[in-house]
Every structure is written in C-alpha cells, then in structure tokens.
PDB file of N, CA and C in Angstrom:
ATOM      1  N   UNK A   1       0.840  -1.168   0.000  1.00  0.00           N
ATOM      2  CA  UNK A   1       0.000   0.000   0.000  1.00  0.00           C
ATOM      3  C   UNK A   1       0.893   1.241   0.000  1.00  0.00           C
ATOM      4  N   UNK A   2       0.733   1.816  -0.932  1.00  0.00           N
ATOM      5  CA  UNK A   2       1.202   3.701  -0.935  1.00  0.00           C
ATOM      6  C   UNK A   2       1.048   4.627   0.708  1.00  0.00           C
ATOM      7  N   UNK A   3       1.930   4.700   0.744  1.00  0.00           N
ATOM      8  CA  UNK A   3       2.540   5.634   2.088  1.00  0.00           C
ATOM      9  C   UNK A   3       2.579   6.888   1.687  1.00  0.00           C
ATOM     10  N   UNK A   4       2.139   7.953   2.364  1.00  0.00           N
ATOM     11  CA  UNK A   4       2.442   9.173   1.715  1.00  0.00           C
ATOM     12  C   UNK A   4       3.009  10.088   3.058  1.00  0.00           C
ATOM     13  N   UNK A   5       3.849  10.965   3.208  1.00  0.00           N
ATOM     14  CA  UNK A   5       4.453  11.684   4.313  1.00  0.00           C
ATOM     15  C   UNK A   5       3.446  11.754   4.909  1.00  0.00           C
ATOM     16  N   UNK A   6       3.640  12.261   6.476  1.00  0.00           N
ATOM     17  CA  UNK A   6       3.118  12.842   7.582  1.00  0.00           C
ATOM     18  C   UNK A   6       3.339  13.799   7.109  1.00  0.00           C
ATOM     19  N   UNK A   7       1.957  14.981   7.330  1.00  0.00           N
ATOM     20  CA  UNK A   7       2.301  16.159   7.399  1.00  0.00           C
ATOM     21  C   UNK A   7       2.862  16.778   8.535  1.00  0.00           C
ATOM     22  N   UNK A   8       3.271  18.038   8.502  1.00  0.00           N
ATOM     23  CA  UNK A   8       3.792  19.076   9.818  1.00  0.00           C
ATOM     24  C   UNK A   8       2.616  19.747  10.404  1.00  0.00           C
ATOM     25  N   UNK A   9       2.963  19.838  11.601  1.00  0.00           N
ATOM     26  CA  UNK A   9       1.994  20.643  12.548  1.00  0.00           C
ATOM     27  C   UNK A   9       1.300  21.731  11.388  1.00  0.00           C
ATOM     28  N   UNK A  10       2.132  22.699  10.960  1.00  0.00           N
ATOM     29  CA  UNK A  10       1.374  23.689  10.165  1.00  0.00           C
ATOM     30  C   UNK A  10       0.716  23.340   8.908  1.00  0.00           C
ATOM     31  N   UNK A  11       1.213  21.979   8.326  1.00  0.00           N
ATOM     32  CA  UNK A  11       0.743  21.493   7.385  1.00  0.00           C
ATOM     33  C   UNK A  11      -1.332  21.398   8.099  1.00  0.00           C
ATOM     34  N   UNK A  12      -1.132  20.571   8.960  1.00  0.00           N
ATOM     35  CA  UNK A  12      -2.496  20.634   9.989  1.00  0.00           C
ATOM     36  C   UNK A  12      -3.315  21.304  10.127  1.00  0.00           C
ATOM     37  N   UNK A  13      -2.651  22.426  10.557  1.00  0.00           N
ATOM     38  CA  UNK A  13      -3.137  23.496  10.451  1.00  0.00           C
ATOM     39  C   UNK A  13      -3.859  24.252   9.589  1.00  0.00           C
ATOM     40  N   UNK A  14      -3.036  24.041   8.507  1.00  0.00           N
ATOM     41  CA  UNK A  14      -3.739  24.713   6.986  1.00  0.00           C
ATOM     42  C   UNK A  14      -4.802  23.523   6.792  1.00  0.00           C
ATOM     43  N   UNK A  15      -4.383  22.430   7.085  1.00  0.00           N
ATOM     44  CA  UNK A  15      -5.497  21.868   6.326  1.00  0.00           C
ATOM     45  C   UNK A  15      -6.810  21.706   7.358  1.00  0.00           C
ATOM     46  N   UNK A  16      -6.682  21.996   8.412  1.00  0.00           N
ATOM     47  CA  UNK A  16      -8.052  22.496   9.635  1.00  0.00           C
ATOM     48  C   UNK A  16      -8.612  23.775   9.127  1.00  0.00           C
ATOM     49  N   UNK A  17      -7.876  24.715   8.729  1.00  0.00           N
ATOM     50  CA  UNK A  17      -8.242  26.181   7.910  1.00  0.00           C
ATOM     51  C   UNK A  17      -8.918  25.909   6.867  1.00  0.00           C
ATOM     52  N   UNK A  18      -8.563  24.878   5.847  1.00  0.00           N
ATOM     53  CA  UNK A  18      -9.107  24.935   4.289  1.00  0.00           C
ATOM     54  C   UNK A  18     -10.438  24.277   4.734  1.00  0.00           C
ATOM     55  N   UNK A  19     -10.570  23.183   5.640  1.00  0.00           N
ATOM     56  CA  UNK A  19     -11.824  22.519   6.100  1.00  0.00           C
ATOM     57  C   UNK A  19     -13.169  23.497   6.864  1.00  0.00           C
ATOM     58  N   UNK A  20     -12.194  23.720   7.645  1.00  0.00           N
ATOM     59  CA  UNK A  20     -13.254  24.903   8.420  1.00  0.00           C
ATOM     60  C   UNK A  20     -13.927  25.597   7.608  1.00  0.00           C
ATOM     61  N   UNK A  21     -13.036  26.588   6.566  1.00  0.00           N
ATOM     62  CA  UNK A  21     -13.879  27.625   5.209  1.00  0.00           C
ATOM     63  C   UNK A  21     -14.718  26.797   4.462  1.00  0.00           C
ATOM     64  N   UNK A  22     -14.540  25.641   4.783  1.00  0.00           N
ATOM     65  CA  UNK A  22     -15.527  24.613   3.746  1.00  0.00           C
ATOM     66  C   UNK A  22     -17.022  24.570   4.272  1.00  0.00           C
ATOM     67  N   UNK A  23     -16.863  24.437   5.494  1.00  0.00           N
ATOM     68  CA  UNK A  23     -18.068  24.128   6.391  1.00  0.00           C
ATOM     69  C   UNK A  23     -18.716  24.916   6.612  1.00  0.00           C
ATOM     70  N   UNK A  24     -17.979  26.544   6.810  1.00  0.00           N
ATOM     71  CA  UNK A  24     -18.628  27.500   6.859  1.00  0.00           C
ATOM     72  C   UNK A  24     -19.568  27.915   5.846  1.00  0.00           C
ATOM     73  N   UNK A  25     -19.159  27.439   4.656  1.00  0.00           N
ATOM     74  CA  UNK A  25     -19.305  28.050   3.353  1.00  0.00           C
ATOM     75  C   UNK A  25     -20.536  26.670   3.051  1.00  0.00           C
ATOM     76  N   UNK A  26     -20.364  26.144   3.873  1.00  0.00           N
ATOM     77  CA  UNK A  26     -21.577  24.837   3.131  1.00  0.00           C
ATOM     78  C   UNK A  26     -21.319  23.996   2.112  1.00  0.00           C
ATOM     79  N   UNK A  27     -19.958  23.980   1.753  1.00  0.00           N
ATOM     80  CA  UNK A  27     -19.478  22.752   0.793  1.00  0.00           C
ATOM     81  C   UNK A  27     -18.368  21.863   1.434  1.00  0.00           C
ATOM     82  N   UNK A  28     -19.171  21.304   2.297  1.00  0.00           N
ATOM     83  CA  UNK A  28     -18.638  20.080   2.961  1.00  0.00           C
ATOM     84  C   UNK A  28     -19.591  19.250   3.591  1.00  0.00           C
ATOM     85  N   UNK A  29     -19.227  17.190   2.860  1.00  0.00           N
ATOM     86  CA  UNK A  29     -20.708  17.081   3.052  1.00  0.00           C
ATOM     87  C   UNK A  29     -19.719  15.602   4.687  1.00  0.00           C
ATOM     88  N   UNK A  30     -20.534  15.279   5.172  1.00  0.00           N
ATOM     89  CA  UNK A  30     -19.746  14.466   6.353  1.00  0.00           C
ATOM     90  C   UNK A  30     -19.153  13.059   5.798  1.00  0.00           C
ATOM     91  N   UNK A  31     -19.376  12.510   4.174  1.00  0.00           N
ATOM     92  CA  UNK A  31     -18.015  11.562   3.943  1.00  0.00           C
ATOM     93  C   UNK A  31     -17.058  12.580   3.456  1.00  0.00           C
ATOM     94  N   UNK A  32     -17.399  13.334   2.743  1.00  0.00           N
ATOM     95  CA  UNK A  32     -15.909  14.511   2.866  1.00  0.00           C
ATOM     96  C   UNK A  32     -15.245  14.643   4.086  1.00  0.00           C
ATOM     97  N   UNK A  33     -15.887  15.056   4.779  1.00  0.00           N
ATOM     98  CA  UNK A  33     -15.220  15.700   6.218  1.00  0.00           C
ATOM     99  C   UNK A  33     -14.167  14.489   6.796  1.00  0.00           C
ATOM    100  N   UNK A  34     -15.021  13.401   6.234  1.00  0.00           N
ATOM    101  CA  UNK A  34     -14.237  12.117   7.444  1.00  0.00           C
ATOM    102  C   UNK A  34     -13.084  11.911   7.357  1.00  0.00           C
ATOM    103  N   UNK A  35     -13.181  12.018   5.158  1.00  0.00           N
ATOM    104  CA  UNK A  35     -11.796  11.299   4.543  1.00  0.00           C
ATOM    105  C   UNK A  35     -11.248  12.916   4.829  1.00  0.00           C
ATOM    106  N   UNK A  36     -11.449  14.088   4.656  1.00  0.00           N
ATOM    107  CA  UNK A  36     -10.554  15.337   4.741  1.00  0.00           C
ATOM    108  C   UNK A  36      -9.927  15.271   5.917  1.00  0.00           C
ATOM    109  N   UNK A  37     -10.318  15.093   7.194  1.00  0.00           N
ATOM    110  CA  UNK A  37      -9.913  15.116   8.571  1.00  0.00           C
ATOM    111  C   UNK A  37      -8.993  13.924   8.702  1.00  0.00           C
ATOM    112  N   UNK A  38      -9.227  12.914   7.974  1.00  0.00           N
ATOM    113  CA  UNK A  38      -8.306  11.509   8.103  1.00  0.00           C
ATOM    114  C   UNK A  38      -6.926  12.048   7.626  1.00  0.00           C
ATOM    115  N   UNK A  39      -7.152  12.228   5.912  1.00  0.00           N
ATOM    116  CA  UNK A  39      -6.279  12.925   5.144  1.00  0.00           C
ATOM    117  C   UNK A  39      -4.895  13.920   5.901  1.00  0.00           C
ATOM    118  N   UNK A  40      -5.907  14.518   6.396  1.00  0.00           N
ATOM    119  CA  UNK A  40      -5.226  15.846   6.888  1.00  0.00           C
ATOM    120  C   UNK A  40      -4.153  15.545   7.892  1.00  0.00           C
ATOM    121  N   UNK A  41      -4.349  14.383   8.718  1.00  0.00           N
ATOM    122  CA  UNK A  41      -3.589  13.664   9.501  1.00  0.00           C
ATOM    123  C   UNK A  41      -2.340  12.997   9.234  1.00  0.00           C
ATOM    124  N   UNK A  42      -2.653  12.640   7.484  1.00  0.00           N
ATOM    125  CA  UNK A  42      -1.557  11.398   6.889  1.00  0.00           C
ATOM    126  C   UNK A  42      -1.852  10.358   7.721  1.00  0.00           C
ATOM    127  N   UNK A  43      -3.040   9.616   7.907  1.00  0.00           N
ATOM    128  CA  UNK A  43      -3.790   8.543   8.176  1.00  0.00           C
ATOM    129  C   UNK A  43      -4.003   7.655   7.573  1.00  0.00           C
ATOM    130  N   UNK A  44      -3.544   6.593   7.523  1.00  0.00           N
ATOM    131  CA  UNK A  44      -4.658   5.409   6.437  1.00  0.00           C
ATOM    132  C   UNK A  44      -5.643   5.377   7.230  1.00  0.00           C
ATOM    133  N   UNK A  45      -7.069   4.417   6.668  1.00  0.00           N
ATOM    134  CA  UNK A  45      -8.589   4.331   7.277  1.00  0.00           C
ATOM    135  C   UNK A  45      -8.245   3.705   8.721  1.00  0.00           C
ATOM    136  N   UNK A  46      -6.798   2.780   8.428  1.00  0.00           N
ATOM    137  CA  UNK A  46      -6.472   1.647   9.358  1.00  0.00           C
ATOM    138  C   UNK A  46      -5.954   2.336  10.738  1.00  0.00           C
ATOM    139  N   UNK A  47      -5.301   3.666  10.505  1.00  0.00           N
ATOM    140  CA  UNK A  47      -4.592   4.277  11.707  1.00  0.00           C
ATOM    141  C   UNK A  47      -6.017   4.971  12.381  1.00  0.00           C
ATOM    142  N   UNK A  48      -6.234   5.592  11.419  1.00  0.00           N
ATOM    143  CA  UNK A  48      -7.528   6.652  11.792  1.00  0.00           C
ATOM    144  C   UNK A  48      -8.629   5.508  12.972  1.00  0.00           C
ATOM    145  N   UNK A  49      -8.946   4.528  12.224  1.00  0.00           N
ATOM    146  CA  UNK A  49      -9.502   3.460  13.047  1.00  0.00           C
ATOM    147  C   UNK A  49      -9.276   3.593  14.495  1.00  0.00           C
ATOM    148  N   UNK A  50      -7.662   2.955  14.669  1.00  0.00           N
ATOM    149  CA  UNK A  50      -7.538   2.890  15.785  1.00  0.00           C
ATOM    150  C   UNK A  50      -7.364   4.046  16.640  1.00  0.00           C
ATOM    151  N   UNK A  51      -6.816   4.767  15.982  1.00  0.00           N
ATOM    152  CA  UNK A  51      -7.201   6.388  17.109  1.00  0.00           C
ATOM    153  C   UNK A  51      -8.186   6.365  17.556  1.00  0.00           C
ATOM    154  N   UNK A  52      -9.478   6.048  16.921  1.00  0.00           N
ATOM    155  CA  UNK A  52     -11.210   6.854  17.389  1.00  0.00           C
ATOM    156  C   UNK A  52     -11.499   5.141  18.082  1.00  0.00           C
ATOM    157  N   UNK A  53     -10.486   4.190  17.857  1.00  0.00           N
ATOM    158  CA  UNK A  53     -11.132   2.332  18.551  1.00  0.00           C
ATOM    159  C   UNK A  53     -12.622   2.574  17.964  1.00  0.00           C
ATOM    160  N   UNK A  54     -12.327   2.465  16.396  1.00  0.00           N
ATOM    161  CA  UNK A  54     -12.955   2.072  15.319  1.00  0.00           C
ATOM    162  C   UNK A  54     -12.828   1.291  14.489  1.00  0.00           C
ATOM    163  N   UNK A  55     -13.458   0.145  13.934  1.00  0.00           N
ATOM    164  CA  UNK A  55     -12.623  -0.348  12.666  1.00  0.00           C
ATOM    165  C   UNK A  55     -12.786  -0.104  11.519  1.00  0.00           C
ATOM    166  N   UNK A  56     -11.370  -0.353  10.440  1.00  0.00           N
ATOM    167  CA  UNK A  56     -11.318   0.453   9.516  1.00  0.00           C
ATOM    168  C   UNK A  56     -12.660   0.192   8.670  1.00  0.00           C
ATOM    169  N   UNK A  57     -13.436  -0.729   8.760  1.00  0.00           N
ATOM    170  CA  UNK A  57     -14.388  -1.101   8.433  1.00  0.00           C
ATOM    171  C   UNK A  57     -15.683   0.263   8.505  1.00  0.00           C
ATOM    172  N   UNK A  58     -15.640   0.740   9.246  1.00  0.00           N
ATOM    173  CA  UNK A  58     -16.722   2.050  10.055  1.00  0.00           C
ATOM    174  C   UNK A  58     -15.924   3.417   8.779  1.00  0.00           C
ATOM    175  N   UNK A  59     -14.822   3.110   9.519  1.00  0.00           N
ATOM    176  CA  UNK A  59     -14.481   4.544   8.243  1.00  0.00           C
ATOM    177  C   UNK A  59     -14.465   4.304   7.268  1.00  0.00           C
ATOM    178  N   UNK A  60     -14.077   3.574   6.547  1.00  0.00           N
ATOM    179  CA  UNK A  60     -14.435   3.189   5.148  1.00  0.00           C
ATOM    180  C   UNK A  60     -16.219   3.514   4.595  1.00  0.00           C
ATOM    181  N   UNK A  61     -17.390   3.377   5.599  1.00  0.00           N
ATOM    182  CA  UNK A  61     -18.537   3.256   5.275  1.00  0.00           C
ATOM    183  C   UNK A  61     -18.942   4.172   5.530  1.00  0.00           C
ATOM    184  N   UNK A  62     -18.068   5.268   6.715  1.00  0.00           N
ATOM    185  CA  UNK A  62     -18.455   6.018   6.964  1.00  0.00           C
ATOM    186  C   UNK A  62     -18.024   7.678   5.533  1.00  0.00           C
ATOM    187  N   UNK A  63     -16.920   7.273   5.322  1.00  0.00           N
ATOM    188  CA  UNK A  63     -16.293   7.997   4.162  1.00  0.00           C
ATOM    189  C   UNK A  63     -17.028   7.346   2.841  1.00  0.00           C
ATOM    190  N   UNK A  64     -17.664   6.652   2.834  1.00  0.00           N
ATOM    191  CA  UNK A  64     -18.704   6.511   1.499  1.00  0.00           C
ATOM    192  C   UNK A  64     -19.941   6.676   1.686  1.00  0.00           C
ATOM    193  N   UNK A  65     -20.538   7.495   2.793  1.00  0.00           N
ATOM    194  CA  UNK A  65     -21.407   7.838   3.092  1.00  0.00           C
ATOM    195  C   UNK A  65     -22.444   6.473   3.298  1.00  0.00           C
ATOM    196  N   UNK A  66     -21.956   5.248   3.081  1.00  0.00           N
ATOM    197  CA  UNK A  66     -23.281   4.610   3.830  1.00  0.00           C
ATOM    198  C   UNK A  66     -23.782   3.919   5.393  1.00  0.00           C
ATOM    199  N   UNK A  67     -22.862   4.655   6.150  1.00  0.00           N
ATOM    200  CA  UNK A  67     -22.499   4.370   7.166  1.00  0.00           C
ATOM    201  C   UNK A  67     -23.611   5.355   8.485  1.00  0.00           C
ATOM    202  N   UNK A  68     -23.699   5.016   9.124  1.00  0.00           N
ATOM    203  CA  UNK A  68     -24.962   5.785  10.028  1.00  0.00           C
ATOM    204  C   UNK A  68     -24.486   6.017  11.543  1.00  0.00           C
ATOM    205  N   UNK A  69     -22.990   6.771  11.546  1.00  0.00           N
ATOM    206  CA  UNK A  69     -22.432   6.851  12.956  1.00  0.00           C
ATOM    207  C   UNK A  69     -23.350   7.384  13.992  1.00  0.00           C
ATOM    208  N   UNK A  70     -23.019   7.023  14.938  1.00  0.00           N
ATOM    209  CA  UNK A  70     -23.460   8.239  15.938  1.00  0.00           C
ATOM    210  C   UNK A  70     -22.399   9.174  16.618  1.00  0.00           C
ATOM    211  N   UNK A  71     -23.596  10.130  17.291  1.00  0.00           N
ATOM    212  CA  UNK A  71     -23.525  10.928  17.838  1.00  0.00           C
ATOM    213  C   UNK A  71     -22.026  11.358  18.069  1.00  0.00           C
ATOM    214  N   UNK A  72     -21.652  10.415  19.197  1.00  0.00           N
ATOM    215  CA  UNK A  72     -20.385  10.201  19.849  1.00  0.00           C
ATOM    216  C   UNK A  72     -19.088   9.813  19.146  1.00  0.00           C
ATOM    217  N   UNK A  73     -19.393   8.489  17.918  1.00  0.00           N
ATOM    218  CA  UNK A  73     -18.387   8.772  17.153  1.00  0.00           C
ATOM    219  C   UNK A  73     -17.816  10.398  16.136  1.00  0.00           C
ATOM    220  N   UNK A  74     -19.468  10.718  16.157  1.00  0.00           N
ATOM    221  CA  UNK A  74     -19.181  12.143  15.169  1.00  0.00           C
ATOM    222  C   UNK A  74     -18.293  13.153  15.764  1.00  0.00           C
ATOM    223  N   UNK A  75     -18.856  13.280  17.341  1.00  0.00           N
ATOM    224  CA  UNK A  75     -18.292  14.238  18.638  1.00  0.00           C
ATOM    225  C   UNK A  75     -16.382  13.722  18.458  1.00  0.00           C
ATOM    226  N   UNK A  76     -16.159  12.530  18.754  1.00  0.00           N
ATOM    227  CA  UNK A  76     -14.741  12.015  18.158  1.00  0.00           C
ATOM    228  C   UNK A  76     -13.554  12.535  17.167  1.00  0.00           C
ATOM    229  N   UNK A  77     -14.541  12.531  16.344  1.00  0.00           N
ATOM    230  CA  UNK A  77     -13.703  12.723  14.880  1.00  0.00           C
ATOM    231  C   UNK A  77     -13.618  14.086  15.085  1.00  0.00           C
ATOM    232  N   UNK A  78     -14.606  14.974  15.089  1.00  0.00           N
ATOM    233  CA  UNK A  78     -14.839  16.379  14.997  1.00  0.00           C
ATOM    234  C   UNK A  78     -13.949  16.738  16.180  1.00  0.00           C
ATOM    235  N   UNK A  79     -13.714  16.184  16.985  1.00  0.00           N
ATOM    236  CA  UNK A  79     -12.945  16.928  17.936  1.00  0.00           C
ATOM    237  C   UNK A  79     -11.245  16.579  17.787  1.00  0.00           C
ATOM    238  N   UNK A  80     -10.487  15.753  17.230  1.00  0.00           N
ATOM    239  CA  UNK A  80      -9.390  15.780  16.349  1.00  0.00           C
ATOM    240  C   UNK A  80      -8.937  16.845  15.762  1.00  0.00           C
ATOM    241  N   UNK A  81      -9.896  17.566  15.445  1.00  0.00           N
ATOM    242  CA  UNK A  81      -9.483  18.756  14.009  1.00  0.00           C
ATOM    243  C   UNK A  81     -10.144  20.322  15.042  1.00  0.00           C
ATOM    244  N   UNK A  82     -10.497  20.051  16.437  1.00  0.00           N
ATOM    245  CA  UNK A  82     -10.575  21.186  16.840  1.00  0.00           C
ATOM    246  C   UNK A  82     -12.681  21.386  16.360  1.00  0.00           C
ATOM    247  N   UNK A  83     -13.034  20.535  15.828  1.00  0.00           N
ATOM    248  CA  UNK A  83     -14.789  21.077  15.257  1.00  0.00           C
ATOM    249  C   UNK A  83     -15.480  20.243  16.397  1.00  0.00           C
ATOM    250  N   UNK A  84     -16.701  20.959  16.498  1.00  0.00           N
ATOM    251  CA  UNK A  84     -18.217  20.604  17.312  1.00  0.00           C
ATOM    252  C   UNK A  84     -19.291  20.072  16.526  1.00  0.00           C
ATOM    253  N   UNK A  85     -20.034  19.301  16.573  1.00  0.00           N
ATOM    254  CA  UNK A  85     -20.999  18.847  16.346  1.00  0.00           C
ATOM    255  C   UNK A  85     -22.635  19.534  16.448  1.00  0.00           C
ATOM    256  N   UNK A  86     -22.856  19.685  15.255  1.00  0.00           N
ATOM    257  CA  UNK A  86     -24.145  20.890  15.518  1.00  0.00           C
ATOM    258  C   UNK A  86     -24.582  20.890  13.865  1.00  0.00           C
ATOM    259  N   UNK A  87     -26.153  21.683  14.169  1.00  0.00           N
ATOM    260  CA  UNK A  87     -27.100  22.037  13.167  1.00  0.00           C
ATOM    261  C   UNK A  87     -26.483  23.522  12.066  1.00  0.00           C
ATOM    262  N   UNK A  88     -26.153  23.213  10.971  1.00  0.00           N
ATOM    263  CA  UNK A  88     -25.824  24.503  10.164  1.00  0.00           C
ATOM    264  C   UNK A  88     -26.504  24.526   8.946  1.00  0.00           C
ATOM    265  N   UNK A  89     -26.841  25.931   8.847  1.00  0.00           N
ATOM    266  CA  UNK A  89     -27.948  26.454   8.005  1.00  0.00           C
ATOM    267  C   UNK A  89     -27.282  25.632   6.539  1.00  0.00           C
ATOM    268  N   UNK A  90     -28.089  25.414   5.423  1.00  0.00           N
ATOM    269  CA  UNK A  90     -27.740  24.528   4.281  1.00  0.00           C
ATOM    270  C   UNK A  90     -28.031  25.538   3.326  1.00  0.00           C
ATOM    271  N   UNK A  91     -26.933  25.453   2.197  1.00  0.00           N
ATOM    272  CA  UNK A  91     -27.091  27.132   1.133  1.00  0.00           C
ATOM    273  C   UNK A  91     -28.566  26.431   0.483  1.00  0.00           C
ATOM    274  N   UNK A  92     -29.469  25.307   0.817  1.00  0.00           N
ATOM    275  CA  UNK A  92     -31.124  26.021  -0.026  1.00  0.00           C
ATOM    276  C   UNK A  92     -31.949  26.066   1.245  1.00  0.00           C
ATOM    277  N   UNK A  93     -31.506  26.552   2.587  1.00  0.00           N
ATOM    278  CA  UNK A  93     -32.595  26.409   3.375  1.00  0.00           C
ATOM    279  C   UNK A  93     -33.241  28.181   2.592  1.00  0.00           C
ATOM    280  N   UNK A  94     -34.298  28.442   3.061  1.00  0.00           N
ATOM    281  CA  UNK A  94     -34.884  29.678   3.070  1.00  0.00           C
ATOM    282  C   UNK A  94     -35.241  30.118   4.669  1.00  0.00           C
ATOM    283  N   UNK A  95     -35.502  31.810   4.553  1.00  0.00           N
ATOM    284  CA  UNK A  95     -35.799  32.850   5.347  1.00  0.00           C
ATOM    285  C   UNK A  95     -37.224  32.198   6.017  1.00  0.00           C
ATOM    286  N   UNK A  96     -37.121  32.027   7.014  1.00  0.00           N
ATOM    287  CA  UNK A  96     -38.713  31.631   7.860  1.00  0.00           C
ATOM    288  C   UNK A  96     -39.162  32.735   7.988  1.00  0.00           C
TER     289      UNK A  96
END
C-alpha cells in the first residue's frame, strides 16, 4: 500500500483552515469531512480506526457515506481537528 508523508503541525493546520472555510461556506458534506480530517492527519482508514477504537471497516462506510455513525463517534472525529458537532444552516434552506 502507498505511504504518503506525515504532514507538519502547520501542514495541519492549513489543512483544519481549508476545512473549516468549507463548512462555513456549506461545501462540505460528512463523507468529505471524514476522509478530509483523516487525510489531513496522513492517516490510512487503518490508523484513523484505531485512534477513534474504530474499525477500519466504520471509516471506510463512513467515508462513502453509507455508514450511520453516531452521535459520539461524530463528537470524536470532529474533535481531532478542533470542530463541534451541531445544526448549520444549508445554502437552499430559506428565510422563515
């Protein structure tokens, strides 16, 4: 299997920055987020796994979106990269 460097702390960094503007902005959907936040780490599914005592099995399904985590795993992941877990407005909600 292809190895690719660890990034650097600031490498991290930027890539917590490019994610964050994503989310803000509403083009980020949560199998993006999983594999971006994995990514961002220089993770295979297999490391990422065991960080969150997941198997790579969960991230894999969870990064192809057919996967139905909860709560607590979401709270997990999101908290790796510094993010919270919460309701954000979607670019077609409308003005109530």
């Amino acid at each position: 299997m292809a190895r690719w460097k660890k990034p650097t702390k600031e490498e991290i960094l930027e890539n917590r920055r490019t994610l964050a503007e994503r989310a803000r902005s509403g083009d980020l959907t949560l199998p993006g987020a999983v594999a971006e936040i994995r990514k961002g780490f220089g993770m295979t599914q297999a490391e990422f796994a065991k960080t969150l005592s997941l198997t790579r099995r969960q991230v894999a399904e969870m990064e192809a979106g057919v996967a139905n985590p909860t709560l607590e795993t979401l709270v997990k992941i999101g908290r790796l990269f510094g993010f919270g877990v919460g309701f954000v407005p979607s670019k077609s909600s409308h003005d109530f």
